[in-house]
C-alpha atoms as a PDB file:
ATOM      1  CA  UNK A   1      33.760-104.924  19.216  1.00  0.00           C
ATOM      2  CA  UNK A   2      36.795-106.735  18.204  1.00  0.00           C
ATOM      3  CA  UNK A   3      35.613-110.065  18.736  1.00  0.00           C
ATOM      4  CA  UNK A   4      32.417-109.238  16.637  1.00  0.00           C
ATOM      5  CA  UNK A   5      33.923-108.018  13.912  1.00  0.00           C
ATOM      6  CA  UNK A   6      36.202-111.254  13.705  1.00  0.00           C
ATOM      7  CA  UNK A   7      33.257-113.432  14.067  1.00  0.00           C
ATOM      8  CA  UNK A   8      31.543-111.531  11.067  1.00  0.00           C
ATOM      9  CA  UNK A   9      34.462-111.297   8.849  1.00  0.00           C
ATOM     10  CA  UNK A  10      36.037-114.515   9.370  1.00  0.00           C
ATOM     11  CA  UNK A  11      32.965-116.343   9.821  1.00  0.00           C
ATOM     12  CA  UNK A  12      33.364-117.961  12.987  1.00  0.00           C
ATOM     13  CA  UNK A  13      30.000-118.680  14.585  1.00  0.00           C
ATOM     14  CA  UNK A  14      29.521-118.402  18.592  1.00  0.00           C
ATOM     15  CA  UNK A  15      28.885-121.989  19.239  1.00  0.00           C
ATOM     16  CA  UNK A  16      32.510-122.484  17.769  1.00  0.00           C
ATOM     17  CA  UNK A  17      34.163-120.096  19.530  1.00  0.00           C
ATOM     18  CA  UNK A  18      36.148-121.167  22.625  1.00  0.00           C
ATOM     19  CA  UNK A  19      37.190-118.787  25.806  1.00  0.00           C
ATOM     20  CA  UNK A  20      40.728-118.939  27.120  1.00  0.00           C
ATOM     21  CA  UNK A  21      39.361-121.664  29.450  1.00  0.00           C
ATOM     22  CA  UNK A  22      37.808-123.743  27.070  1.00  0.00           C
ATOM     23  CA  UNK A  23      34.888-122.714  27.324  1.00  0.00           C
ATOM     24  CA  UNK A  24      32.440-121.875  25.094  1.00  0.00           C
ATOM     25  CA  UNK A  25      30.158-119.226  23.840  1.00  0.00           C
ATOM     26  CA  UNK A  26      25.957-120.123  24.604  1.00  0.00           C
ATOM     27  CA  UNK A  27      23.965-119.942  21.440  1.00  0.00           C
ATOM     28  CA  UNK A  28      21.063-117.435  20.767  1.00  0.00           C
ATOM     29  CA  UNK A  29      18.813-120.866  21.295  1.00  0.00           C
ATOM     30  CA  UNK A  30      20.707-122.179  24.069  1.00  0.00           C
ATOM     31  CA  UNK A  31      20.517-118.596  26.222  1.00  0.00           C
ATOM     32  CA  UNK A  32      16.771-118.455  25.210  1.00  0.00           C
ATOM     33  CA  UNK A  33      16.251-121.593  26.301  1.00  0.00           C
ATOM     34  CA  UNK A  34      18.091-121.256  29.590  1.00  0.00           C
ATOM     35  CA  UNK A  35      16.825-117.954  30.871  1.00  0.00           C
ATOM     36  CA  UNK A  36      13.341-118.997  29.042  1.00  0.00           C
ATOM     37  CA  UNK A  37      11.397-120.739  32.162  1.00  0.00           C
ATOM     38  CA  UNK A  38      12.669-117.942  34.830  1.00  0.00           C
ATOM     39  CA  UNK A  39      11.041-115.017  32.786  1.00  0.00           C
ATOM     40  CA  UNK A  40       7.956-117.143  32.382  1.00  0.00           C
ATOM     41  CA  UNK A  41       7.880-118.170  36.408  1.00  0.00           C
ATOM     42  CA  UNK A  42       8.334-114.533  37.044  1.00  0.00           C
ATOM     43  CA  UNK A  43       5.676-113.617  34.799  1.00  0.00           C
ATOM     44  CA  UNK A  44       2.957-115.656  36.766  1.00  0.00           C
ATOM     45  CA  UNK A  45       4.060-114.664  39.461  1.00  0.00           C
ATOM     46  CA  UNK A  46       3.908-111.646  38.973  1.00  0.00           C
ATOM     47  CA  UNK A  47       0.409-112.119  37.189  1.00  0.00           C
ATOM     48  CA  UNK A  48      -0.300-114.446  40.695  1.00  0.00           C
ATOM     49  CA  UNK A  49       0.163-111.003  42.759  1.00  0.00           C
ATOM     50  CA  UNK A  50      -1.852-108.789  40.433  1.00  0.00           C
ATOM     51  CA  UNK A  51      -5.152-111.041  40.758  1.00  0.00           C
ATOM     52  CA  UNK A  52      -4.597-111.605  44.693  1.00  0.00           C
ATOM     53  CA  UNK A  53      -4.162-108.135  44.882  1.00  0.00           C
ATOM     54  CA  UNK A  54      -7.486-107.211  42.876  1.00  0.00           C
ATOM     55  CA  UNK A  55      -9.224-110.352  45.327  1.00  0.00           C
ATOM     56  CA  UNK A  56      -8.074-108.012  48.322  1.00  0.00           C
ATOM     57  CA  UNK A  57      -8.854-104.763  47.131  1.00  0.00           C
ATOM     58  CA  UNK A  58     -12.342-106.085  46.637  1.00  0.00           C
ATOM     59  CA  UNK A  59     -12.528-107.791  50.146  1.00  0.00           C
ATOM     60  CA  UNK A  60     -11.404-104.617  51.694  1.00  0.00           C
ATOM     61  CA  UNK A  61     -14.118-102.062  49.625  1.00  0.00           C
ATOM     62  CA  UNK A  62     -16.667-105.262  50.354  1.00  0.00           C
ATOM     63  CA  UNK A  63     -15.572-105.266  54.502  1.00  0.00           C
ATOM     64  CA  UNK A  64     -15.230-100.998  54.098  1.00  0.00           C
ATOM     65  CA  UNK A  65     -19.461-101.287  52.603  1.00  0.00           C
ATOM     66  CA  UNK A  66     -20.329-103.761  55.659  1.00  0.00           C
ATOM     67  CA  UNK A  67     -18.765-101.074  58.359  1.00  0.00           C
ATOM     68  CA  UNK A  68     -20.136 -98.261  56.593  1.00  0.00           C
ATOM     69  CA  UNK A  69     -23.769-100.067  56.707  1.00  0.00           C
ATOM     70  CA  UNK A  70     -23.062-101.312  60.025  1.00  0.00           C
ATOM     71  CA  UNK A  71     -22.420 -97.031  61.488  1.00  0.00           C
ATOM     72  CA  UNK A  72     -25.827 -95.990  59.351  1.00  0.00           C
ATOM     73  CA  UNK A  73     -27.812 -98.667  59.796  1.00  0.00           C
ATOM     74  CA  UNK A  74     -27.358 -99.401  63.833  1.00  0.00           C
ATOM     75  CA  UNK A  75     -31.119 -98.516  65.253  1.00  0.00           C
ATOM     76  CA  UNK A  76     -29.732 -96.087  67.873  1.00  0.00           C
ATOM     77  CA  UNK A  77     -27.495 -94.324  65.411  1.00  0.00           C
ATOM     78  CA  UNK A  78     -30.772 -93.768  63.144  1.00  0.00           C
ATOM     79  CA  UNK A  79     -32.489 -92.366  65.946  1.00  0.00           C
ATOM     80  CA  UNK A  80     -30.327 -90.155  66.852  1.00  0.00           C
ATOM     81  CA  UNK A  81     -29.400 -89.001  63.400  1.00  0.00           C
ATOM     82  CA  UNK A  82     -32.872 -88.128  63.172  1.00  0.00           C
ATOM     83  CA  UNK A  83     -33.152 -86.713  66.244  1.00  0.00           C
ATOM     84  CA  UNK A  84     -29.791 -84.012  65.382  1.00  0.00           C
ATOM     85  CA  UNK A  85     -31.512 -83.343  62.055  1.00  0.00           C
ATOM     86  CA  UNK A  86     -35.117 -82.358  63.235  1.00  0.00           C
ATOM     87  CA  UNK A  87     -35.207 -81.299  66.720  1.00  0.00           C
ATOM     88  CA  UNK A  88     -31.047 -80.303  67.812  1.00  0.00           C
ATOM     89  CA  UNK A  89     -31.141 -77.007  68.847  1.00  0.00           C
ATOM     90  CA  UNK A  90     -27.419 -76.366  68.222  1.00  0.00           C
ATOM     91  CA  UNK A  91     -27.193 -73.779  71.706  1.00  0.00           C
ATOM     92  CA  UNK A  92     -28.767 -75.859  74.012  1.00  0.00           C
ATOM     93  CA  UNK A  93     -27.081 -78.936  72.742  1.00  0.00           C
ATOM     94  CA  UNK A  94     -23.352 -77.694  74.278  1.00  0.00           C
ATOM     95  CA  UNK A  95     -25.433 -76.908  77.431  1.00  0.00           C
ATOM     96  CA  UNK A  96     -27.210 -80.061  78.549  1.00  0.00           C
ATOM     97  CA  UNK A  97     -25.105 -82.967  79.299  1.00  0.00           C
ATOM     98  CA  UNK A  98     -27.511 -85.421  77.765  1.00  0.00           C
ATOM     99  CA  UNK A  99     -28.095 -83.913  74.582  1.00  0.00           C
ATOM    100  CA  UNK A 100     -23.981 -83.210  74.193  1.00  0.00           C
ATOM    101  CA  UNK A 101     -23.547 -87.147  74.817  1.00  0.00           C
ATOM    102  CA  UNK A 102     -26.487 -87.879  72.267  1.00  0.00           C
ATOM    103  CA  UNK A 103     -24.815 -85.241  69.442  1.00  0.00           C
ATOM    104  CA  UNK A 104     -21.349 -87.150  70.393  1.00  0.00           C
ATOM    105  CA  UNK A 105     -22.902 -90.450  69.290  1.00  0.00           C
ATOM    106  CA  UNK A 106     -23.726 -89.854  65.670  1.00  0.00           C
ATOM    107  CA  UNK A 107     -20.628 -87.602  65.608  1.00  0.00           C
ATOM    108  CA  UNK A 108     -18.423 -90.405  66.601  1.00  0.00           C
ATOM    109  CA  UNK A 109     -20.251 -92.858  63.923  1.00  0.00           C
ATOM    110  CA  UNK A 110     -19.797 -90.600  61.281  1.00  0.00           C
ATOM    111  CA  UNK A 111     -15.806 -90.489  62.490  1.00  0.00           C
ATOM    112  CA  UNK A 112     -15.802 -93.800  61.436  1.00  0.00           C
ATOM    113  CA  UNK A 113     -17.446 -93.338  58.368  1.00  0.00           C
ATOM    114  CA  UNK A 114     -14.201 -90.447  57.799  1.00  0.00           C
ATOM    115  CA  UNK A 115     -11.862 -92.685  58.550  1.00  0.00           C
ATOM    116  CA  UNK A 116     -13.034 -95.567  55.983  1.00  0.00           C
ATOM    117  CA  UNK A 117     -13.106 -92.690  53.430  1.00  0.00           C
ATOM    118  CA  UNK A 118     -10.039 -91.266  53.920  1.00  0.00           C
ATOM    119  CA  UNK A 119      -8.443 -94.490  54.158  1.00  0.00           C
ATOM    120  CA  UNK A 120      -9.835 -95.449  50.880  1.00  0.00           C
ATOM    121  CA  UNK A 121     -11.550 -98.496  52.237  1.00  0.00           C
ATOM    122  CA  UNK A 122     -15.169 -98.005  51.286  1.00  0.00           C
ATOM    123  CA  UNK A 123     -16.805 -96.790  47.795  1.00  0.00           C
ATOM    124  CA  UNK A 124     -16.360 -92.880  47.502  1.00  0.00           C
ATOM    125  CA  UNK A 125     -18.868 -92.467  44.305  1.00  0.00           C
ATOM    126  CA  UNK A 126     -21.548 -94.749  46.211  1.00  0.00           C
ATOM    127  CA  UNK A 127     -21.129 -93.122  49.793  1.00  0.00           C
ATOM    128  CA  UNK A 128     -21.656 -89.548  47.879  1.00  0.00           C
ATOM    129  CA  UNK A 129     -24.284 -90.317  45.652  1.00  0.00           C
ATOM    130  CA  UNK A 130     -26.296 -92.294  49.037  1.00  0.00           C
ATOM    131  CA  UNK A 131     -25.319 -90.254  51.889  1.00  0.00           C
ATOM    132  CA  UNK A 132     -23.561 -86.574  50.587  1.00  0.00           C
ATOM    133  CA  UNK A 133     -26.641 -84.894  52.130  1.00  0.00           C
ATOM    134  CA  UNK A 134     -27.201 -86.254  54.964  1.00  0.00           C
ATOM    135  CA  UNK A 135     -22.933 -85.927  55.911  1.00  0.00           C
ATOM    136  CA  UNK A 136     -23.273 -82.086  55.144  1.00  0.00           C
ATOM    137  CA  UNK A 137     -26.135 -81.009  57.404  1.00  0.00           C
ATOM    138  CA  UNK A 138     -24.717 -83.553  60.440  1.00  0.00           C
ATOM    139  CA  UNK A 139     -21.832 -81.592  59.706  1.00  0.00           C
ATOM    140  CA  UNK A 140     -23.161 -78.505  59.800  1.00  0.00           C
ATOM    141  CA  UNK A 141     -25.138 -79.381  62.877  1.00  0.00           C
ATOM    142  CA  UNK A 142     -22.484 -81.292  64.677  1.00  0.00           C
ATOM    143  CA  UNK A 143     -19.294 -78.534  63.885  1.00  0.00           C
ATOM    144  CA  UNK A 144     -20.032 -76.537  67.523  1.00  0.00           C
ATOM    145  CA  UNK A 145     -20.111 -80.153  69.326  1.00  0.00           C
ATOM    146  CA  UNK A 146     -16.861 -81.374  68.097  1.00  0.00           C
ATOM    147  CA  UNK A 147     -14.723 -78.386  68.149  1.00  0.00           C
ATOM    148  CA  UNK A 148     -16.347 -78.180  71.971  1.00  0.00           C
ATOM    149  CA  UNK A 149     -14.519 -81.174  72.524  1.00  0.00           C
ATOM    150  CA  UNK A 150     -11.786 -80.405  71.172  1.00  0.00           C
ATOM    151  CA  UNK A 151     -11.667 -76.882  72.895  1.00  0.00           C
ATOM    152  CA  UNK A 152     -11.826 -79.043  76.309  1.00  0.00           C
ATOM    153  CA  UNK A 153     -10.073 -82.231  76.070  1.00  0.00           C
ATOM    154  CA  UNK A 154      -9.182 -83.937  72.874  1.00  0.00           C
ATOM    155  CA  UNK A 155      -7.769 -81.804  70.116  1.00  0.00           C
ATOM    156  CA  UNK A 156      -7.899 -84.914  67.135  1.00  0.00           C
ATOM    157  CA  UNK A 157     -11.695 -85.703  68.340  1.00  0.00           C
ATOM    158  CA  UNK A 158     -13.477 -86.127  65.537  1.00  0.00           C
ATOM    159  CA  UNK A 159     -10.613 -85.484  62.641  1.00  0.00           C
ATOM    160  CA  UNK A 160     -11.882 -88.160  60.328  1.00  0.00           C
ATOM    161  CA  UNK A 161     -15.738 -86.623  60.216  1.00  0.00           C
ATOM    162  CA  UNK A 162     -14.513 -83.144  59.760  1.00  0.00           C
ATOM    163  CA  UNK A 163     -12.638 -84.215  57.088  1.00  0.00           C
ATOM    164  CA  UNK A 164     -15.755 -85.783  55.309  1.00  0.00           C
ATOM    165  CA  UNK A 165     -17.891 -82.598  55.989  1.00  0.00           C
ATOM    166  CA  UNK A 166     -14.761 -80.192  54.695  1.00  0.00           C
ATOM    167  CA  UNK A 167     -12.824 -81.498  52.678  1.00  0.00           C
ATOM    168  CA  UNK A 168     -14.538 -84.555  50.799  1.00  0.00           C
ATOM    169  CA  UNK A 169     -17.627 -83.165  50.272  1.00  0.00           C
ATOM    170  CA  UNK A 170     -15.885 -80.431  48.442  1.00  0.00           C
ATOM    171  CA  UNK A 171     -13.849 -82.667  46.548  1.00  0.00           C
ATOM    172  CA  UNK A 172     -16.698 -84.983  45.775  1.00  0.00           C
ATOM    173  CA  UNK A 173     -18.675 -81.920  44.696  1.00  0.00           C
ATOM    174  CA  UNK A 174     -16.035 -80.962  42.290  1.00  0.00           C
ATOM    175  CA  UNK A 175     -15.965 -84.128  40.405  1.00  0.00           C
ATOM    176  CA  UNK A 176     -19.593 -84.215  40.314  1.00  0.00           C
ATOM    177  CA  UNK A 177     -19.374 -80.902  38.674  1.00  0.00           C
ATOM    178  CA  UNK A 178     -16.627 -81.456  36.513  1.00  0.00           C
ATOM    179  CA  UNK A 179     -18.142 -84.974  35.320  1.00  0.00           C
ATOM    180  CA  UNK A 180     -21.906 -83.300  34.590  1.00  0.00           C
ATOM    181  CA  UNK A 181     -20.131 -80.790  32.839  1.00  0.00           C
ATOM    182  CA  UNK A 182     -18.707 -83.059  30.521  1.00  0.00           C
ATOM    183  CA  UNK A 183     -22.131 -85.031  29.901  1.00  0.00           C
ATOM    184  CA  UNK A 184     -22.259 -87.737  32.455  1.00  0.00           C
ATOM    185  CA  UNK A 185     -25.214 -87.996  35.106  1.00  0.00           C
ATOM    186  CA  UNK A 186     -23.369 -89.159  37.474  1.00  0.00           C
ATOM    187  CA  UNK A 187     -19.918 -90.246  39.032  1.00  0.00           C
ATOM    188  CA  UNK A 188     -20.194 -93.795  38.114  1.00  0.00           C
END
């Protein structure tokens, strides 16, 4: 405070002014100037990160899509799918071995499906809008299968799927509500 009021009052400017070493003051241009190309390197860099990033975020949702396709799409996961939708008989299915291994199938697929979800690695609006059907009457149908195998052997079996029939339908559902309400057609 001292020192500033001297320099104001008695008119001294900083590039005059000399430390008890000799040294001098920087100027306004010379600190500028100095500190100048460090806040501009850290700015691309920083600007570097951001877009690589973005790039990876992309690559991951683009890889997420390809596994996600790769669970629906696979001919004997179709045919099963099909196969638990129209002709399961929920009962029977905990009964006979072969049916139980066939339920198991598409239940473990759509585990994997859960765990991209709830990872945030695939597209939640597109996988709701495409598949939010389908995921809710597997679930329903599936439910008795997994917690069968959980009941016997493997308490975690199946977390990731029960998660997308529970609780991400519900909070997909929610937002679809909420965003119709307010006028839009659709999540996107």
């Amino acid at each position: 405070m001292v020192l500033t009021q001297r320099i104001v009052t008695e008119g001294i400017s900083m590039s005059s002014f000399l430390f008890a070493d000799g040294s001098r003051a920087l100027t306004r241009g010379e600190y500028v100037g100095f500190w100048l190309p460090f806040i501009l390197l850290a700015g691309w860099m920083a600007r570097l990160l951001y877009k690589t990033q973005v790039m990876l975020n992309k690559n991951l949702k683009l890889q997420g899509a390809r596994d996600v396709l790769h669970e629906i799409a696979d001919d004997e996961v179709r045919t099963l799918r099909t196969w638990v939708l129209d002709e399961m008989a929920t009962g029977s299915t905990l009964a006979n071995p072969t049916d139980h291994s066939k339920a198991r199938r598409v239940a473990v697929s759509l585990d994997r499906i859960g765990y991209l979800v709830r990872h945030q690695l695939v597209d939640e609006v597109d996988l709701y809008e495409w598949q939010s059907d389908e995921i809710q009457a597997l679930w329903r149908k599936l439910k008795p299968v997994v917690y069968d195998v959980r009941t016997r052997s493997r308490p975690h079996y199946c977390r990731y799927f029960e998660y997308l029939g529970d609780e991400w339908l519900s909070k997909m559902t929610r937002i679809q509500r909420e965003s119709t309400k307010h006028g839009f057609k659709s999540l996107v």
